[in-house]
Protein backbone atom coordinates (compact mmCIF):
# COMPACT_ATOMS: atom_id res chain seq x y z
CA UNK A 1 6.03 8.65 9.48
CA UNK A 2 9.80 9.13 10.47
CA UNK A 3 11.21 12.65 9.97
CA UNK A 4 14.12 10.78 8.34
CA UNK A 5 11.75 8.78 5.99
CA UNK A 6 10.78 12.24 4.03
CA UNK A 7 11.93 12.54 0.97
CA UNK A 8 12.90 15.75 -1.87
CA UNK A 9 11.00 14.66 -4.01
CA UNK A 10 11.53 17.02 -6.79
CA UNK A 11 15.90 15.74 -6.53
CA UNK A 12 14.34 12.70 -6.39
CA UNK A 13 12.49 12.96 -9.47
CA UNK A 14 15.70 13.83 -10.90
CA UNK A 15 17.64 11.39 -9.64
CA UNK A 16 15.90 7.98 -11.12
CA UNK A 17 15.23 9.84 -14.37
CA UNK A 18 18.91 10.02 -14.43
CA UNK A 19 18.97 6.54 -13.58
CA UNK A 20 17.01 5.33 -15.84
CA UNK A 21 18.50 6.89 -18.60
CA UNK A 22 21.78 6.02 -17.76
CA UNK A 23 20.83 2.36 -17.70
CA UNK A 24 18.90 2.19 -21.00
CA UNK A 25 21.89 3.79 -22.49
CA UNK A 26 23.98 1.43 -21.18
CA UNK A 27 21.93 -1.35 -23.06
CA UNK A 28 21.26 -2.07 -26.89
CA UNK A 29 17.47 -1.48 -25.46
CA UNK A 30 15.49 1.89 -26.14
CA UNK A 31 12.48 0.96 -24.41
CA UNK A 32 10.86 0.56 -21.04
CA UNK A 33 8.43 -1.82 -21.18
CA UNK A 34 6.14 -2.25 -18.01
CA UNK A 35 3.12 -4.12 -16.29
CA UNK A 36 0.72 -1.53 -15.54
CA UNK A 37 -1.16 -3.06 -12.32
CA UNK A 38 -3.17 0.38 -11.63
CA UNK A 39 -1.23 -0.10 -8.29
CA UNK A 40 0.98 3.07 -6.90
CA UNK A 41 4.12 1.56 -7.70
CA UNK A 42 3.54 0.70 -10.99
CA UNK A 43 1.98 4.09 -11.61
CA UNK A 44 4.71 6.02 -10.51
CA UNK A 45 7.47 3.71 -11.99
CA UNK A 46 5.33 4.31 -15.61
CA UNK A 47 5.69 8.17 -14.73
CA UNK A 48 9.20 8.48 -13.80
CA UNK A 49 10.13 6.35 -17.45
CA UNK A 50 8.40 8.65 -18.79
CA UNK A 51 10.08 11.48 -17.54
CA UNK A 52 13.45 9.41 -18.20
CA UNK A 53 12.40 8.59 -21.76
CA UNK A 54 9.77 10.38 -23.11
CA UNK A 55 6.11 8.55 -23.47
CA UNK A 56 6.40 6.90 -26.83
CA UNK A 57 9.73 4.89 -25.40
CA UNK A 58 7.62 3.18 -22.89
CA UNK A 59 4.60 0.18 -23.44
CA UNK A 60 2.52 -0.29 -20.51
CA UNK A 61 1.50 -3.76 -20.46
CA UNK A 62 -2.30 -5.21 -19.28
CA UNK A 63 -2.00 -8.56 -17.87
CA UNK A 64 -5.33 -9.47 -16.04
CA UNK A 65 -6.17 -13.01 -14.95
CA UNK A 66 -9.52 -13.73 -15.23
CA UNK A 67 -10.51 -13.14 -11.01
CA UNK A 68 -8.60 -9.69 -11.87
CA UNK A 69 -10.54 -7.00 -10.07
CA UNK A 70 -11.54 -4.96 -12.90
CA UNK A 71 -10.59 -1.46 -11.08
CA UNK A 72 -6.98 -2.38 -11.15
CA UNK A 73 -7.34 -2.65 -15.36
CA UNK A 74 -9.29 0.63 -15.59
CA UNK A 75 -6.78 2.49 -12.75
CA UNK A 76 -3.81 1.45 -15.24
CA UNK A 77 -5.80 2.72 -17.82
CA UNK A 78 -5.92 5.81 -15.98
CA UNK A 79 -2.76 6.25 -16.17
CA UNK A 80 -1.95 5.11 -19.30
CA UNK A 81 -3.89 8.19 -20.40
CA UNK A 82 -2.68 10.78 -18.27
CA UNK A 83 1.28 9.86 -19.31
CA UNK A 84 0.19 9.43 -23.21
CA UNK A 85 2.13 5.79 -23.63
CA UNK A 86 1.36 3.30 -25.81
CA UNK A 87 -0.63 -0.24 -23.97
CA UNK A 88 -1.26 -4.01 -24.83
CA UNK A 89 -3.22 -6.37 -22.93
CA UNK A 90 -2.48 -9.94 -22.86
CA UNK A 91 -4.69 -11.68 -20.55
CA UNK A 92 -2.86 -14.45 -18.94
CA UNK A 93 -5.55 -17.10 -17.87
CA UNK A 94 -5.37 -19.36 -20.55
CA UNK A 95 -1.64 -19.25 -19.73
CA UNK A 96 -2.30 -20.37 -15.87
CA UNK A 97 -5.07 -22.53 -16.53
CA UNK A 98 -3.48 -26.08 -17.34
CA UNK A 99 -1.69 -26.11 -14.15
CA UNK A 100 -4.69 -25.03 -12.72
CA UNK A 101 -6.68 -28.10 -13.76
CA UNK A 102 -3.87 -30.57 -13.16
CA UNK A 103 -3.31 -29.11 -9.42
CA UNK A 104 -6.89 -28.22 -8.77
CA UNK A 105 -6.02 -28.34 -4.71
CA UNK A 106 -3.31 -25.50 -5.54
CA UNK A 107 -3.14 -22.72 -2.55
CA UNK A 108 -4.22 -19.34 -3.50
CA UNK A 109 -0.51 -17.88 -2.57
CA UNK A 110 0.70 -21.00 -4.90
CA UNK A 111 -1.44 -19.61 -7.79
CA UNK A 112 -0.37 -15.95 -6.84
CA UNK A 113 3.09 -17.08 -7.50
CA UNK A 114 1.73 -18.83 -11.05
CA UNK A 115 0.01 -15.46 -11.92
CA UNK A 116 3.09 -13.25 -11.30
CA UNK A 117 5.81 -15.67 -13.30
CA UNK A 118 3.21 -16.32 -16.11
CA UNK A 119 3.16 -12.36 -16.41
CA UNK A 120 6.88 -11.83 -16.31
CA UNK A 121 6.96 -14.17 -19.29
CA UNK A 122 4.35 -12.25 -20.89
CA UNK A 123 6.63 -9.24 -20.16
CA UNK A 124 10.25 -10.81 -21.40
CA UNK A 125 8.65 -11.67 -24.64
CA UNK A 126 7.48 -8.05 -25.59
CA UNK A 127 10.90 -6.83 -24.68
CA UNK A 128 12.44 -8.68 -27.13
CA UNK A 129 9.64 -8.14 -29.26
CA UNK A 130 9.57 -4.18 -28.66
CA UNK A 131 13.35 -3.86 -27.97
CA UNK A 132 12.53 -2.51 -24.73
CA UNK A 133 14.03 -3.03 -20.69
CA UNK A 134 11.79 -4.89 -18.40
CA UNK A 135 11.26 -2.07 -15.87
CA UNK A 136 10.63 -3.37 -12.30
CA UNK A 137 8.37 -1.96 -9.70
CA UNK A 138 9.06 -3.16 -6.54
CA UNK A 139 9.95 -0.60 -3.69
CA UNK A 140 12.09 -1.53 -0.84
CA UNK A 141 9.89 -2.41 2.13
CA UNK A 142 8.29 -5.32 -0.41
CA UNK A 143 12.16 -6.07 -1.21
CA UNK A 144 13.16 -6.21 2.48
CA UNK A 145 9.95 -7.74 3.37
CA UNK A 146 10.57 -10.65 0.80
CA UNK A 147 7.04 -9.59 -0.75
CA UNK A 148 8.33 -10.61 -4.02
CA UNK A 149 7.39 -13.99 -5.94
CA UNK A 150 11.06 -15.40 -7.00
CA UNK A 151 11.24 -15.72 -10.71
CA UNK A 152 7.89 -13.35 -11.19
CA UNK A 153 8.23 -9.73 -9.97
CA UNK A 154 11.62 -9.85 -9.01
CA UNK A 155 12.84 -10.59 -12.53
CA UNK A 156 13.74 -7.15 -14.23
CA UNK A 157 16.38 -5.52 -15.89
CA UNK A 158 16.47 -2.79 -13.45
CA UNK A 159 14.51 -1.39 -10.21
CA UNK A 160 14.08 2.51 -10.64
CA UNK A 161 11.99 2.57 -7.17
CA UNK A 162 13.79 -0.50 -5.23
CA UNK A 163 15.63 1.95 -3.36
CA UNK A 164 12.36 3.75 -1.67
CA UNK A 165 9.92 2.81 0.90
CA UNK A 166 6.34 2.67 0.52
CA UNK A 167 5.77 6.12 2.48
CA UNK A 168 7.88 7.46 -0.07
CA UNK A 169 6.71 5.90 -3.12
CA UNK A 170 3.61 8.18 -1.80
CA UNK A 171 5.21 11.22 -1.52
CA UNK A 172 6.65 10.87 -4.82
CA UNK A 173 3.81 9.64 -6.32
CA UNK A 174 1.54 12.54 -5.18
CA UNK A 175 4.64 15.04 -6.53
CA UNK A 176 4.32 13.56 -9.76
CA UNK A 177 1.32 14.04 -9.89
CA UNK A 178 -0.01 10.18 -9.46
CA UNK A 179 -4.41 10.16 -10.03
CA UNK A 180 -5.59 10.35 -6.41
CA UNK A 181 -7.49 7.39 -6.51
CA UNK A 182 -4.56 5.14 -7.25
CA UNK A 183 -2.54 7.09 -4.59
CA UNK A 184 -5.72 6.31 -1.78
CA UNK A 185 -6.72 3.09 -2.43
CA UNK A 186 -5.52 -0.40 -0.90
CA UNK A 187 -2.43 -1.36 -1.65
CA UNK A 188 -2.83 -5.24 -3.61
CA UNK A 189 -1.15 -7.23 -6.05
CA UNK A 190 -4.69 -8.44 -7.02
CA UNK A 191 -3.87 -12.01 -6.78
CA UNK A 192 -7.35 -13.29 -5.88
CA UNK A 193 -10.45 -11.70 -4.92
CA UNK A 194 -10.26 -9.18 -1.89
CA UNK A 195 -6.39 -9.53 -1.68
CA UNK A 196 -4.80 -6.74 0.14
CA UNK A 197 -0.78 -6.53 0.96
CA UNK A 198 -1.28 -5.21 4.50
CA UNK A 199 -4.07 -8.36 4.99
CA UNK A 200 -1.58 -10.64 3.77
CA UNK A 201 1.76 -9.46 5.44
CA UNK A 202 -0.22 -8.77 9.03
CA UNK A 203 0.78 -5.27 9.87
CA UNK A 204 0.46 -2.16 7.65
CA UNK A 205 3.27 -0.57 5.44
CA UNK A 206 3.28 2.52 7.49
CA UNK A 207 4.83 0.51 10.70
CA UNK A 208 6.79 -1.73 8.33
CA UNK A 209 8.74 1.33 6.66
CA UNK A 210 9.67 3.00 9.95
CA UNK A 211 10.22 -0.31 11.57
CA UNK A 212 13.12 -1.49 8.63
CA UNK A 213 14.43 1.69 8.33
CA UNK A 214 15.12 1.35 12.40
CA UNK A 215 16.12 -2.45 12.07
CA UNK A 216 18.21 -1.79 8.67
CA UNK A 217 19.20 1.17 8.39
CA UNK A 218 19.86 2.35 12.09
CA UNK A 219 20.98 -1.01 13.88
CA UNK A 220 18.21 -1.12 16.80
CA UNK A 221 16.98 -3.64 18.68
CA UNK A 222 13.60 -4.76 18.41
CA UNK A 223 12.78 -3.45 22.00
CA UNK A 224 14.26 0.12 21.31
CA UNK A 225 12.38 0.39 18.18
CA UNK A 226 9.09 -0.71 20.13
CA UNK A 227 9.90 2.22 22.47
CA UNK A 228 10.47 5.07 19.70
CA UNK A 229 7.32 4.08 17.96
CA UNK A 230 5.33 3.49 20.72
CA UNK A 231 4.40 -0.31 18.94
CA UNK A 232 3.47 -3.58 20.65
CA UNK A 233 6.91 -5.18 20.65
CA UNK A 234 4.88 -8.36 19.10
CA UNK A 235 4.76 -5.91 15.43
CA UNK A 236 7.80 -5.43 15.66
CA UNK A 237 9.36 -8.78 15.83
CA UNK A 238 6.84 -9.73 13.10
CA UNK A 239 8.38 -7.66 11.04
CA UNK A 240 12.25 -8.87 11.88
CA UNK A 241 11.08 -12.01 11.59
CA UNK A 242 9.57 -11.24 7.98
CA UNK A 243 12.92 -9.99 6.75
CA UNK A 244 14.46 -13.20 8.14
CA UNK A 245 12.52 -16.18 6.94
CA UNK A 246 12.63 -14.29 3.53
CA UNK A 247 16.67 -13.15 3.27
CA UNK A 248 17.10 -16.24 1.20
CA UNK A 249 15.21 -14.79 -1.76
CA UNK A 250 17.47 -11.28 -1.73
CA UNK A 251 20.21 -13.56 -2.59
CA UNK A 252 21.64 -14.91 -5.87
CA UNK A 253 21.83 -18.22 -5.78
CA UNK A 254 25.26 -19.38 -4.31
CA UNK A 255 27.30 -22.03 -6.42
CA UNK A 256 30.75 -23.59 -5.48
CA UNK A 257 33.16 -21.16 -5.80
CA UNK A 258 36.28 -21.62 -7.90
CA UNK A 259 38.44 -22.55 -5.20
CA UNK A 260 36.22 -25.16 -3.92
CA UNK A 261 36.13 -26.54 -7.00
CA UNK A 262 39.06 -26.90 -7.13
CA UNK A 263 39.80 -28.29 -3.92
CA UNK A 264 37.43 -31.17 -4.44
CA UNK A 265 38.81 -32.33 -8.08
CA UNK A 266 41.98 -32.56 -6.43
CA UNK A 267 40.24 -34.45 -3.45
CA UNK A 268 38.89 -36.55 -6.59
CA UNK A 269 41.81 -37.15 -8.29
């Protein structure tokens, strides 16, 4: 890991909780609601709400599908436990099934995608139900990455960990205090059977954070950054070209502008 990549955690800590609390307050919301994966990110975005909020302000929300490995259901209830919030469980296969049946040649990413927008409905729904926020948990190697499904995980009402790579999510995670097992194990999304991110994306977080925080934050060139981390220049340029066939989905959705509009009604007229 970079030198530059470690984090204070404990100002850190403080930091999102402050955050957090700032945007709730800013809100008619007094909840966080969240989907509890049993993944680090979602543990440690569960913990820092809590810190933010205090444990009975924050639902942690089940959502298995029915190929759902059931570690990830039992990690989240892990977790559940050791912050002392209150959980639901809404299982979302009946939910995914009729597209299922009427597209029965649909890709496994394509049914991924299904999975991750049918739970952000689920999740919508008990905010308005539970007058809570819709708490994201996406860190920002998946953001830069583009490891996001658009209208699914992206869709929150704020990101308290969208700012952090995954090396740091770690470090935080184990600061807080995180259950070791959900700190060691694979990262996944568990979107079908034996899913991993790092199997899916080709190369493994570790190179990806130091490799964006080079490209992003630093302004090298693929070949310098091959040098300094002693990587095959071919990771590297997987990972640039990652963050560019994905920059479309890190931006809102562009519309005419006013003064275009303009321009053409008076072309029109």
């Amino acid at each position: 890991m970079l030198d530059a990549l470690t984090l204070d955690a404990s100002a850190e800590r403080q930091r999102i909780a402050a955050f957090i609390r700032k945007h709730v307050a800013s809100t008619p919301m007094s909840r966080a609601v969240i989907g509890l994966s049993g993944g680090i990110d979602s543990s440690l975005t569960a913990a820092l709400c809590v810190d933010a909020l205090g444990a009975d302000k924050v639902i942690a929300m089940f959502l298995p599908y029915r190929t759902s490995n059931p570690e990830s259901e039992a990690h989240g209830r892990l977790v559940a436990e050791w912050l002392g919030v209150r959980t639901k469980r809404f299982e979302i296969t009946d939910m995914v099934r009729p597209l299922l049946e009427a597209r029965p040649d649909i890709s496994p990413q394509r049914l991924g995608n299904v999975m991750a927008r049918c739970r952000m409905i689920v999740l919508f729904d008990e905010s308005a139900a539970s007058d809570g926020l819709v708490v994201g948990t996406s860190n920002r190697t998946e953001w830069l990455l583009g490891y996001f499904t658009l209208g699914g995980d992206n869709m929150a009402a704020l990101e308290p960990i969208g700012h952090l790579y995954k090396c740091q999510v770690r470090q935080l995670a184990a600061h807080m205090g995180v259950p070791e097992p959900i700190i060691a194990k694979a990262p996944s999304a568990d979107l079908w059977p034996g899913q991993t991110d790092e199997g899916e994306l080709g190369f493994t977080y570790d190179h990806a954070d130091a490799v964006l925080y080079l490209l992003t934050e630093c302004g090298m060139a693929p070949e310098e950054i091959a040098v300094q981390l002693d990587l095959k220049l071919a990771v590297v340029q997987a990972v640039e070209r990652q963050v560019g066939a994905t920059a479309f989905k890190r931006r809102l959705p562009p519309f005419i502008s006013n003064e275009q509009r303009c321009g053409i009604m008076q072309e029109t007229s």
